[in-house]
PDB file of N, CA and C in Angstrom:
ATOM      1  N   UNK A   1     141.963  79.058 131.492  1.00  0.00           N
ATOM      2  CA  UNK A   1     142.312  79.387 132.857  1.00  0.00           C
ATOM      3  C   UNK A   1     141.719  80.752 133.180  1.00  0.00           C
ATOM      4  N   UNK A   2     141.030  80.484 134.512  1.00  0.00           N
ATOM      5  CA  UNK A   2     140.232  81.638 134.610  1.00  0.00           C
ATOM      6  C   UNK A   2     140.419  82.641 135.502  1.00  0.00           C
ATOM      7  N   UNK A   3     141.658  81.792 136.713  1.00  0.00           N
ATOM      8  CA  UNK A   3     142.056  82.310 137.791  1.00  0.00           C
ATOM      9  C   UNK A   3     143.530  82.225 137.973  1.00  0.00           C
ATOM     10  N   UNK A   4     144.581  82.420 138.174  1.00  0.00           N
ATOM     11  CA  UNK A   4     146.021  82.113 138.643  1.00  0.00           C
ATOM     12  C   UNK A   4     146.297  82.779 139.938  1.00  0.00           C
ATOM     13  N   UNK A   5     146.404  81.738 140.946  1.00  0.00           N
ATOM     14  CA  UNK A   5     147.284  82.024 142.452  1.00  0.00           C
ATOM     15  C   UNK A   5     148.604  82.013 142.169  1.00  0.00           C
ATOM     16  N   UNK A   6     149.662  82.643 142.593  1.00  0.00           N
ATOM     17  CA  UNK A   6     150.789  82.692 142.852  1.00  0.00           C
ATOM     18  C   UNK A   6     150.759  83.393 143.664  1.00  0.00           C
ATOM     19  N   UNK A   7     150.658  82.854 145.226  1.00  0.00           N
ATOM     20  CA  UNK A   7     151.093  84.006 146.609  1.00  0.00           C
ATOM     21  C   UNK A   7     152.458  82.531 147.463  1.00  0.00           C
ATOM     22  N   UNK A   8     152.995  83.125 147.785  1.00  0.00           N
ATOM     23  CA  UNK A   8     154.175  82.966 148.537  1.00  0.00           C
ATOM     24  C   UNK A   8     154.753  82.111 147.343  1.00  0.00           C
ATOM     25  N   UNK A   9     154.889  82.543 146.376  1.00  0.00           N
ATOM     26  CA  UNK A   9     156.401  82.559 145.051  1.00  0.00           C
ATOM     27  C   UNK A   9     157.569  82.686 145.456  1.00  0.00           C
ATOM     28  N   UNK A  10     157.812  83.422 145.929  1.00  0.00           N
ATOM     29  CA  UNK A  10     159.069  84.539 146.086  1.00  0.00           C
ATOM     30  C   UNK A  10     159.126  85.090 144.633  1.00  0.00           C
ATOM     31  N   UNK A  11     158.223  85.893 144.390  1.00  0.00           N
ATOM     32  CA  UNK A  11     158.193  86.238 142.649  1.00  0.00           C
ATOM     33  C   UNK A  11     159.079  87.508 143.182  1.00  0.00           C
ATOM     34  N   UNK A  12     159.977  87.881 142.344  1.00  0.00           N
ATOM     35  CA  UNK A  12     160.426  89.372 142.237  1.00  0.00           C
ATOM     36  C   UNK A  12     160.129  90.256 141.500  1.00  0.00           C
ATOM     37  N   UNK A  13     160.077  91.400 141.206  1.00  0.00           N
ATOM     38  CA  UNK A  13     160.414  92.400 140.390  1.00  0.00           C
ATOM     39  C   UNK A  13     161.050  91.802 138.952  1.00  0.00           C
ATOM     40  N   UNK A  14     161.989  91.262 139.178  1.00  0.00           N
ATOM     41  CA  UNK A  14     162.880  90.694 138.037  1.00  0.00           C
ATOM     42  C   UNK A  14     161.613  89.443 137.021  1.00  0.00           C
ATOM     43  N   UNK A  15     161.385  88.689 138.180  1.00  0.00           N
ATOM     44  CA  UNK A  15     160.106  88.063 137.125  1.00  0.00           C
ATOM     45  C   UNK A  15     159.005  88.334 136.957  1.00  0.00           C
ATOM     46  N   UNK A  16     158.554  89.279 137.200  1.00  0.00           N
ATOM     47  CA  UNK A  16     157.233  90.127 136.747  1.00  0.00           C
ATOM     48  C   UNK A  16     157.153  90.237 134.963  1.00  0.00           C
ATOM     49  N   UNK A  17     158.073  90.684 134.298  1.00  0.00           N
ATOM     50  CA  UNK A  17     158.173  90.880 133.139  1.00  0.00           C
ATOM     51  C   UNK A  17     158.157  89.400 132.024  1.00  0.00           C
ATOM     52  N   UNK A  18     158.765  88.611 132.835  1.00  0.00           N
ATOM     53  CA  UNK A  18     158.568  87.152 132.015  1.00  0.00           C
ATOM     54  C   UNK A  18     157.049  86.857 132.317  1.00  0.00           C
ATOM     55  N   UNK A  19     156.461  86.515 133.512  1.00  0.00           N
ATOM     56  CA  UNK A  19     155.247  86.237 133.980  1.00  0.00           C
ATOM     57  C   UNK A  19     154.080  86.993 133.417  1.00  0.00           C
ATOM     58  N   UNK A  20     154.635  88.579 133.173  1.00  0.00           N
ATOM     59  CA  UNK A  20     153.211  89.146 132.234  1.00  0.00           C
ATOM     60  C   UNK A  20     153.145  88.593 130.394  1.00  0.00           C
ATOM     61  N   UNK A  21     154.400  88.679 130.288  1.00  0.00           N
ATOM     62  CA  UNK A  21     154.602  88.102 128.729  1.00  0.00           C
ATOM     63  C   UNK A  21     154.155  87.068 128.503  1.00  0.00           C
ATOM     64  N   UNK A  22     154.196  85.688 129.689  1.00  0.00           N
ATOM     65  CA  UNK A  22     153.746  84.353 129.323  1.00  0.00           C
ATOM     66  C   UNK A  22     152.154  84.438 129.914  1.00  0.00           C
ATOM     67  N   UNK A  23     151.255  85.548 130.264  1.00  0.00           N
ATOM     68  CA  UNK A  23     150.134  85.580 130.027  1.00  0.00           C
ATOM     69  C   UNK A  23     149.779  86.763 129.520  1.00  0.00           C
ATOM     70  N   UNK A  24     150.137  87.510 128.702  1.00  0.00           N
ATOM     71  CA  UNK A  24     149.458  88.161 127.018  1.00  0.00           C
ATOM     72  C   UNK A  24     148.729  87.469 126.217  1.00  0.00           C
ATOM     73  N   UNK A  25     149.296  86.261 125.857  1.00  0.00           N
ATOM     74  CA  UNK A  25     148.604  85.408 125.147  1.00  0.00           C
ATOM     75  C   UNK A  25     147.463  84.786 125.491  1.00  0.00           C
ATOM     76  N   UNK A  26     146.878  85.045 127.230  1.00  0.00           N
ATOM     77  CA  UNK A  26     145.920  84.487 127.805  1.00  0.00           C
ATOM     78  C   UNK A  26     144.523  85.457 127.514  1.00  0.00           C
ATOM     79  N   UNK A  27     143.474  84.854 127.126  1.00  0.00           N
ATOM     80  CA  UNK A  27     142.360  85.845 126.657  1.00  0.00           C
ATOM     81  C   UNK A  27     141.002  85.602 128.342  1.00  0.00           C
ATOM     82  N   UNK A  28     141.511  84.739 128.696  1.00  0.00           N
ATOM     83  CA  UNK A  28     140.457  84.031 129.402  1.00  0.00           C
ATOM     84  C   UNK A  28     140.527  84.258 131.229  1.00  0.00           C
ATOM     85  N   UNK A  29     141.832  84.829 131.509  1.00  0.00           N
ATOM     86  CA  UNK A  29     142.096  85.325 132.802  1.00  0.00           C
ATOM     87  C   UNK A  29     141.663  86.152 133.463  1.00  0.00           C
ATOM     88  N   UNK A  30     140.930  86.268 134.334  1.00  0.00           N
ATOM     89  CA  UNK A  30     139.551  87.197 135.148  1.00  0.00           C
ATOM     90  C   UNK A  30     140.591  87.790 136.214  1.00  0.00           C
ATOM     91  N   UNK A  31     141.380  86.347 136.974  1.00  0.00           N
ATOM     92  CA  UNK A  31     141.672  86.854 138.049  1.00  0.00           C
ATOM     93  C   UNK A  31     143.438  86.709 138.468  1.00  0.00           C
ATOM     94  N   UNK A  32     144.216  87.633 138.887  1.00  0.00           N
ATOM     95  CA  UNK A  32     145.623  87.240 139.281  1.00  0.00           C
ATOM     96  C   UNK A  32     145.726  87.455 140.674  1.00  0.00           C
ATOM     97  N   UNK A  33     146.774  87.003 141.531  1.00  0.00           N
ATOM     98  CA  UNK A  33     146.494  86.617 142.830  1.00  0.00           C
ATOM     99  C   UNK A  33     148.141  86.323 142.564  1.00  0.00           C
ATOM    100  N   UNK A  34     148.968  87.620 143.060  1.00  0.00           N
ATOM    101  CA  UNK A  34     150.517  87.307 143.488  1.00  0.00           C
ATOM    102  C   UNK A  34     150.727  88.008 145.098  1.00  0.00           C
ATOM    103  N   UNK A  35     149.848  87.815 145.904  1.00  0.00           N
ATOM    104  CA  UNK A  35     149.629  87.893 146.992  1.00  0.00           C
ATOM    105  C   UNK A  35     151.216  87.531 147.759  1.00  0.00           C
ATOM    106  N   UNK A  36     151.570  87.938 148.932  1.00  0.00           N
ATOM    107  CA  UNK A  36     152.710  87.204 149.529  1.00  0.00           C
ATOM    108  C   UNK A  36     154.006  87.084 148.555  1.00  0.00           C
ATOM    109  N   UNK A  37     154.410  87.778 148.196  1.00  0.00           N
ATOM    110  CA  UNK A  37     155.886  87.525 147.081  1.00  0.00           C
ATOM    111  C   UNK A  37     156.846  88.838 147.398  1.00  0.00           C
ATOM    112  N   UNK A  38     157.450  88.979 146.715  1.00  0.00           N
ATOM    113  CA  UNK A  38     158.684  90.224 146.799  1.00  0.00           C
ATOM    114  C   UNK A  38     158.414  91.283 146.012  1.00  0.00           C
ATOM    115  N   UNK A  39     157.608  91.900 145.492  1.00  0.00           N
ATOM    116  CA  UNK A  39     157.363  92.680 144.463  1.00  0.00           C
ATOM    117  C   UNK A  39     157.194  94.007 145.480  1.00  0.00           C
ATOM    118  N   UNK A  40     157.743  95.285 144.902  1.00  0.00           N
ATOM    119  CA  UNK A  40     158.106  96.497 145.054  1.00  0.00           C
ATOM    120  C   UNK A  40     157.190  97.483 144.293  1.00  0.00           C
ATOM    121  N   UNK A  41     157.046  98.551 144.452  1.00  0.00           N
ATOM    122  CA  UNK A  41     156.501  99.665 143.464  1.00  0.00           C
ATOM    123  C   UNK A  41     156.714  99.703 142.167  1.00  0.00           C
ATOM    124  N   UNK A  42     157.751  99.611 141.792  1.00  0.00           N
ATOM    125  CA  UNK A  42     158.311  99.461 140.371  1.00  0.00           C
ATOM    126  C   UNK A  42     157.421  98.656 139.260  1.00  0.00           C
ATOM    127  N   UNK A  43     156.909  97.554 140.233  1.00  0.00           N
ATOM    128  CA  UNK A  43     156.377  96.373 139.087  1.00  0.00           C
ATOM    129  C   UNK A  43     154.731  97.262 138.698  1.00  0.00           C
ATOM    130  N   UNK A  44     154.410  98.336 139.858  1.00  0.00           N
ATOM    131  CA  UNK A  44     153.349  98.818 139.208  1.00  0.00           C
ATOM    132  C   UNK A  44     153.264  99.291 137.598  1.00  0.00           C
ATOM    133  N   UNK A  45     153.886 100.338 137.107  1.00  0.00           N
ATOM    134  CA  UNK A  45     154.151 100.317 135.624  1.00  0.00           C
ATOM    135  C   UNK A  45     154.149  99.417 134.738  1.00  0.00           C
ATOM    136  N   UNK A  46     154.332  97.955 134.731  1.00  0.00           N
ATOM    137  CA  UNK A  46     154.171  96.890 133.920  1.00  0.00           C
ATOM    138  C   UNK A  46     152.949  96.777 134.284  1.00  0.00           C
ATOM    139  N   UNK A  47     152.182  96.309 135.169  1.00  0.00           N
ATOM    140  CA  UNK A  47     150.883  95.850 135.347  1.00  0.00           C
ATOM    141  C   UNK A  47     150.228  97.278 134.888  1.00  0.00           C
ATOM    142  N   UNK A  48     150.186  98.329 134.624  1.00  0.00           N
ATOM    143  CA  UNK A  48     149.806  99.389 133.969  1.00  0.00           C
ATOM    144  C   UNK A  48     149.517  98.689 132.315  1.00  0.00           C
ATOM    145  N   UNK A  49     150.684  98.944 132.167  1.00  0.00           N
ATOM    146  CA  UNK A  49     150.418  98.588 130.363  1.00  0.00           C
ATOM    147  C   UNK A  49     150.495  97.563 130.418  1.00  0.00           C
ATOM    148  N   UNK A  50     150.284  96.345 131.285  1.00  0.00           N
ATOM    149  CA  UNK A  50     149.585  95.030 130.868  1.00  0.00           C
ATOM    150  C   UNK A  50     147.943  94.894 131.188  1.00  0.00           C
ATOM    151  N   UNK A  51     147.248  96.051 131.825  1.00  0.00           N
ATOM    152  CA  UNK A  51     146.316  95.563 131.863  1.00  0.00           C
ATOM    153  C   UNK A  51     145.680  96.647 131.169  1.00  0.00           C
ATOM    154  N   UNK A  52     146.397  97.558 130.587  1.00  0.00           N
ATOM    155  CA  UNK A  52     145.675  98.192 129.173  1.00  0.00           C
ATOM    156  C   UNK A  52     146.100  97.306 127.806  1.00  0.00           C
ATOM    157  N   UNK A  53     146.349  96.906 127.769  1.00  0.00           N
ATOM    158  CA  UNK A  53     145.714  95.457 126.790  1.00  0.00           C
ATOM    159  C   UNK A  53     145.594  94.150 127.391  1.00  0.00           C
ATOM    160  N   UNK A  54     144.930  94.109 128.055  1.00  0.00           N
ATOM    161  CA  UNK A  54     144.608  92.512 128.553  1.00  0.00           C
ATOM    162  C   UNK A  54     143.399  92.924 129.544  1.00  0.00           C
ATOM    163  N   UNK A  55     142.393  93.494 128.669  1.00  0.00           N
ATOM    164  CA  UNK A  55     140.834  93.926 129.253  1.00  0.00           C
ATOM    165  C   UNK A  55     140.257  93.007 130.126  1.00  0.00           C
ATOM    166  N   UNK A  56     140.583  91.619 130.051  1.00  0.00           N
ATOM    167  CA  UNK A  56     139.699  90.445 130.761  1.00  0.00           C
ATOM    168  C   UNK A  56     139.761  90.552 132.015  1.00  0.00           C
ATOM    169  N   UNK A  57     141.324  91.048 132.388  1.00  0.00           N
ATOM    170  CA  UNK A  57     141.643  91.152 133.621  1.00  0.00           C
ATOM    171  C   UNK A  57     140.700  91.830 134.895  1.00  0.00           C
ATOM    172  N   UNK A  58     139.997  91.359 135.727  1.00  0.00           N
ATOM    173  CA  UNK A  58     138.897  92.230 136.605  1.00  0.00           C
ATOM    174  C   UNK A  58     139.480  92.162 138.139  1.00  0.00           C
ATOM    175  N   UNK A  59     140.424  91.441 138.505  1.00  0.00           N
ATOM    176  CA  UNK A  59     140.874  91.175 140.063  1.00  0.00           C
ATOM    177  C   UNK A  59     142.605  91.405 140.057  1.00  0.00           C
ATOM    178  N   UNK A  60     142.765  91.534 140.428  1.00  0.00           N
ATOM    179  CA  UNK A  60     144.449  91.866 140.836  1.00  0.00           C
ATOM    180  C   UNK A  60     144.864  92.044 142.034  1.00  0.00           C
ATOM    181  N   UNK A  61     145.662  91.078 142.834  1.00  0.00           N
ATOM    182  CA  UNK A  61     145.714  90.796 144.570  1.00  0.00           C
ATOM    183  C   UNK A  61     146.950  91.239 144.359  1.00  0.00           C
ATOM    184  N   UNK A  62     147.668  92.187 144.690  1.00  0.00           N
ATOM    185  CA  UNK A  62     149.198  92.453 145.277  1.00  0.00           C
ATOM    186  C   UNK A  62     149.451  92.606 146.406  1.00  0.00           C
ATOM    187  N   UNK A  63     148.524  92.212 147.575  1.00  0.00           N
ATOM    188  CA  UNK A  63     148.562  92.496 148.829  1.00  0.00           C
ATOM    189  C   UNK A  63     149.961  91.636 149.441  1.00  0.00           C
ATOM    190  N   UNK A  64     150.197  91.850 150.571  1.00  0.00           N
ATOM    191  CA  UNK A  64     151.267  91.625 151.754  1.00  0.00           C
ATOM    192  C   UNK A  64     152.705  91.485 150.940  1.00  0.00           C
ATOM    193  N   UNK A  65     153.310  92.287 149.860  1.00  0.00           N
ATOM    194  CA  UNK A  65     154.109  92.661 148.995  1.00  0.00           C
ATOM    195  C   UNK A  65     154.900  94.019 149.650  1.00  0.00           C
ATOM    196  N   UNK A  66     155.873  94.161 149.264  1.00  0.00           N
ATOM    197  CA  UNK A  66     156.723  95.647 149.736  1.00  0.00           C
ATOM    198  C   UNK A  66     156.493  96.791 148.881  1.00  0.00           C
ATOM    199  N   UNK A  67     155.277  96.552 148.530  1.00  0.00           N
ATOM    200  CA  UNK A  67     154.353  98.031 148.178  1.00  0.00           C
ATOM    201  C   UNK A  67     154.147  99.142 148.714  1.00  0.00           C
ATOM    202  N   UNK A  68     154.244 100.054 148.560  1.00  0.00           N
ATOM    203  CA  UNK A  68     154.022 101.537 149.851  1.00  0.00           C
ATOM    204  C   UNK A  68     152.752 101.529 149.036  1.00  0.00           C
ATOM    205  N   UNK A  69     152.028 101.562 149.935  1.00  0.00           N
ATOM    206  CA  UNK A  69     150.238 101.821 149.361  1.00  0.00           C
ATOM    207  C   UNK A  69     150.475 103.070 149.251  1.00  0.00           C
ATOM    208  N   UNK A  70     150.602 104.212 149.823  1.00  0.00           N
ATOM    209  CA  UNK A  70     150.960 105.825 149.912  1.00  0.00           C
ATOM    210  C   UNK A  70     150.879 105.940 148.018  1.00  0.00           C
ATOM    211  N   UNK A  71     152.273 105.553 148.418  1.00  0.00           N
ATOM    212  CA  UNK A  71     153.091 105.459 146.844  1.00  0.00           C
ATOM    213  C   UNK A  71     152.342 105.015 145.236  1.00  0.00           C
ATOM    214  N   UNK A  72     151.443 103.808 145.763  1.00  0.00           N
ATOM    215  CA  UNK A  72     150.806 103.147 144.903  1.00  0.00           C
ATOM    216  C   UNK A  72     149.229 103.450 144.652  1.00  0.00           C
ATOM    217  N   UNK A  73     148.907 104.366 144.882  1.00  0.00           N
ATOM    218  CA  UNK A  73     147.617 105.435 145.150  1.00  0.00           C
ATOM    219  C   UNK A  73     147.076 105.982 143.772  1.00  0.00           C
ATOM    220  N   UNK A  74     147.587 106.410 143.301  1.00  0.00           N
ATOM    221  CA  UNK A  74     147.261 106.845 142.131  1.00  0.00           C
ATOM    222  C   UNK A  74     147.155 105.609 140.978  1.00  0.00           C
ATOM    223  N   UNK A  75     148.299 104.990 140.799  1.00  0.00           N
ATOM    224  CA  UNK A  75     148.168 103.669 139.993  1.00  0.00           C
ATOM    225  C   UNK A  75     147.054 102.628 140.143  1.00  0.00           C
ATOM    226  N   UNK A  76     146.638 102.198 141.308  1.00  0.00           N
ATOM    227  CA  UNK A  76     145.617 101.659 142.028  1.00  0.00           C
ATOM    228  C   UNK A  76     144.314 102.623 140.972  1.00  0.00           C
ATOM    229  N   UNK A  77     143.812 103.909 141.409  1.00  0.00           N
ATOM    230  CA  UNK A  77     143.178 104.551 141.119  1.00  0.00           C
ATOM    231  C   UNK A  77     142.871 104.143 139.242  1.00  0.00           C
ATOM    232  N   UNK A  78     144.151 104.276 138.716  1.00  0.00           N
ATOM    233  CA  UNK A  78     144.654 104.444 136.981  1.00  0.00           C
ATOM    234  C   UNK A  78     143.913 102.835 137.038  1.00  0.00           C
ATOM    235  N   UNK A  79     144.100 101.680 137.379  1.00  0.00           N
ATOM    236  CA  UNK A  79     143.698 101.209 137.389  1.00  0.00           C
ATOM    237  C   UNK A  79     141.939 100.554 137.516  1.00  0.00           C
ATOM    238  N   UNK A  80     141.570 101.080 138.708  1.00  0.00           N
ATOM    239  CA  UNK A  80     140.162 100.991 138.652  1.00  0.00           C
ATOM    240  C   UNK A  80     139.141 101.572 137.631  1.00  0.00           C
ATOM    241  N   UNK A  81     139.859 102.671 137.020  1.00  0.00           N
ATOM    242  CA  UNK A  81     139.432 102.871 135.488  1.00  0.00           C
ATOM    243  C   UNK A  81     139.130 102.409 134.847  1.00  0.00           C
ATOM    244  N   UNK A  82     140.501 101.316 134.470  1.00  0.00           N
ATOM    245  CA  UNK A  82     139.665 100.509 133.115  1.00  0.00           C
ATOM    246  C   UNK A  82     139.526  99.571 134.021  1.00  0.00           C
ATOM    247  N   UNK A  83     138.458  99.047 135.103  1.00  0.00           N
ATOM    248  CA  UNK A  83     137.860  97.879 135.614  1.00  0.00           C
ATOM    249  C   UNK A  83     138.373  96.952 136.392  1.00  0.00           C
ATOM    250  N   UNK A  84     139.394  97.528 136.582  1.00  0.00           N
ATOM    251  CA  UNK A  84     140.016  96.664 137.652  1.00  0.00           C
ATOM    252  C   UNK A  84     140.081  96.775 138.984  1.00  0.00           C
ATOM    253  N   UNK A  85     139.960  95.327 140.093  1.00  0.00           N
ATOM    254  CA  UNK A  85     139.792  95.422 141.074  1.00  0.00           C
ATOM    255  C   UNK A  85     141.167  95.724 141.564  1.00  0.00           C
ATOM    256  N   UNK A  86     142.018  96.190 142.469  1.00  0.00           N
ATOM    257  CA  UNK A  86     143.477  95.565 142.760  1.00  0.00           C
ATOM    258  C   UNK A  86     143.649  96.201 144.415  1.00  0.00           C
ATOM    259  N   UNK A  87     144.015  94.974 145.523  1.00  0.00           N
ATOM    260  CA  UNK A  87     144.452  95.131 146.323  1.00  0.00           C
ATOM    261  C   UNK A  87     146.210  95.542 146.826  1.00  0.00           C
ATOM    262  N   UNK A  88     145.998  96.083 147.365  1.00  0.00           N
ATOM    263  CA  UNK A  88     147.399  96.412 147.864  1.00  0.00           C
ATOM    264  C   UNK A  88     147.969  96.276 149.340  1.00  0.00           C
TER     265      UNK A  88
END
């Protein structure tokens, strides 16, 4: 699997942490796409240290989410570092 959509989930905060755990084990994932869901600032820090070990990762959609882009500025940034694309 090379791509995973999940936009209008209703994913929360609360399942962010199951959802990164059940793809750790994925070597082959380019792209994530949780576009449209419930996710907050908070979940930035997990996607931090999930995508410092999980290098494959190159796209990351968190757009139309209750993100304060303001807020999420620097992480975004921490991110494009090691190669990642990520909308907000």
């Amino acid at each position: 699997m090379k791509s995973l959509k999940l936009l209008k989930n209703k994913i929360t905060n609360e399942g962010v942490p199951l959802l990164l755990k059940a793809l750790s084990e994925n070597n082959s994932l380019i792209s994530l796409n949780l576009a449209q869901n419930m996710l907050s600032d908070k979940v930035l820090d997990l996607f931090s240290s999930f995508l410092q070990t999980n290098h494959n990762i190159k796209l990351l959609c968190l757009n139309q989410n209750n993100i304060n882009v303001r807020n999420a500025k620097n992480k975004v940034a921490d991110f494009k570092k090691l190669g990642v694309t990520v909308s907000v």
